[in-house]
Protein backbone atom coordinates (compact mmCIF):
# COMPACT_ATOMS: atom_id res chain seq x y z
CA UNK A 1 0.00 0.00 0.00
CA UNK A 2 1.06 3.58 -1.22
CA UNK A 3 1.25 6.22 1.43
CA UNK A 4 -0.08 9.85 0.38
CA UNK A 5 0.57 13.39 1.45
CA UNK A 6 -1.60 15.87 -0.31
CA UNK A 7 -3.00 19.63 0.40
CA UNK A 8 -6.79 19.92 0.37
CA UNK A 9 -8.70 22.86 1.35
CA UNK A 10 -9.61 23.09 5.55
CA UNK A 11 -13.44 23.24 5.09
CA UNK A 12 -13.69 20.09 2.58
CA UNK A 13 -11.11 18.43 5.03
CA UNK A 14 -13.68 19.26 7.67
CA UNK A 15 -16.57 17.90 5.58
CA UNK A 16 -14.64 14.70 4.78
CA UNK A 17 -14.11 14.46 9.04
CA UNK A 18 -17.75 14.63 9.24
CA UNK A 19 -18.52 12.31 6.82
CA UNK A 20 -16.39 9.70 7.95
CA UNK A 21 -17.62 10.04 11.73
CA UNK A 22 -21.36 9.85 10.51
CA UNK A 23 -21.09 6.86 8.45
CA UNK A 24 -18.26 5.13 11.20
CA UNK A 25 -15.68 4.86 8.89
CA UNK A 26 -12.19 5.96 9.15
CA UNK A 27 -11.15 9.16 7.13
CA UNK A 28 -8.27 6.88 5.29
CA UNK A 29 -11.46 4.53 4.10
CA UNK A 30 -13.84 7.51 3.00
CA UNK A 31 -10.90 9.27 0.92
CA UNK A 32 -9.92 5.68 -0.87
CA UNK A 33 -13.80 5.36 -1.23
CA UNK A 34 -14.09 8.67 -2.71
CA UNK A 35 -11.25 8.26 -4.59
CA UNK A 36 -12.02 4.96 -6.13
CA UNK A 37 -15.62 6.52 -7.60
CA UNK A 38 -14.21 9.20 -9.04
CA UNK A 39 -11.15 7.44 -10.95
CA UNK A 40 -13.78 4.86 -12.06
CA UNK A 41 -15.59 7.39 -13.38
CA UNK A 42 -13.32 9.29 -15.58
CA UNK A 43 -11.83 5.48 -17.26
CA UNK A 44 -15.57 4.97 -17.24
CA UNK A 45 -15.80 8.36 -19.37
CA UNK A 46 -12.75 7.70 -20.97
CA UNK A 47 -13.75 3.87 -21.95
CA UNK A 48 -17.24 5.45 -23.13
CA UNK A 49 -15.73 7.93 -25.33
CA UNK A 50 -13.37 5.15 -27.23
CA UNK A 51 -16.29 3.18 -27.53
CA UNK A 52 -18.03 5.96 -28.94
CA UNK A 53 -15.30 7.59 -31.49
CA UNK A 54 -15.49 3.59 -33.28
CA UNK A 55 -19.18 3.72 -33.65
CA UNK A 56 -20.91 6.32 -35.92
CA UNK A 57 -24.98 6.60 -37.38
CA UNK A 58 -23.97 4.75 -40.17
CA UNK A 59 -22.92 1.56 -37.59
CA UNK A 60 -26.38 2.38 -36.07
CA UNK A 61 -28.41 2.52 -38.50
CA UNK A 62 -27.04 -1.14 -39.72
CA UNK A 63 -27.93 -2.27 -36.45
CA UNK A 64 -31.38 -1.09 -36.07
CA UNK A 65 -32.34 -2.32 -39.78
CA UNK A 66 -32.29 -5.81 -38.59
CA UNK A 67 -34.59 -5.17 -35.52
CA UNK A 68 -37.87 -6.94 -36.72
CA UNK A 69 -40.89 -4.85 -37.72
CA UNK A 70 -43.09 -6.16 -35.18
CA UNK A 71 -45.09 -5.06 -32.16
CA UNK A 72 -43.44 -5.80 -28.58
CA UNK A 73 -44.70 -8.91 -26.84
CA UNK A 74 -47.19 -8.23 -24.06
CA UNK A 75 -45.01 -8.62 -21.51
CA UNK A 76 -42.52 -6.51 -22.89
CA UNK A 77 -44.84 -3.38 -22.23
CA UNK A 78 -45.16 -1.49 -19.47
């Protein structure tokens, strides 16, 4: 395990402190929590937009031409 020193501002340290009491968890826990959602998010964005810069209307349009022509099964609606 990595050790960290970083510089945050006093009143989210504060809100972090609170956080961590409230929910009985040790600050160390809620900032590798924290931090764990918000790096999954950006390779999550990041992932999304690779996906994304392969694909194009054309792709989709292919796709959706071989959906059958059909109404939804009665289950299938709401």
């Amino acid at each position: 395990m990595t050790t960290i020193e970083t510089h945050i501002p006093d009143k989210l340290f504060a809100q972090a402190k609170q956080l961590a009491e409230r929910e009985n968890v040790s600050l160390d826990q809620l900032v590798t929590i924290a931090l764990t959602a918000q790096v999954s998010a950006w390779m999550t964005k990041d992932y999304l937009e690779t996906r994304a810069a392969r694909g194009g209307w054309d792709k989709a349009r292919e796709v959706l031409a071989q959906v059958p022509d059909v109404e939804p099964l009665a289950h299938d609606v709401p």
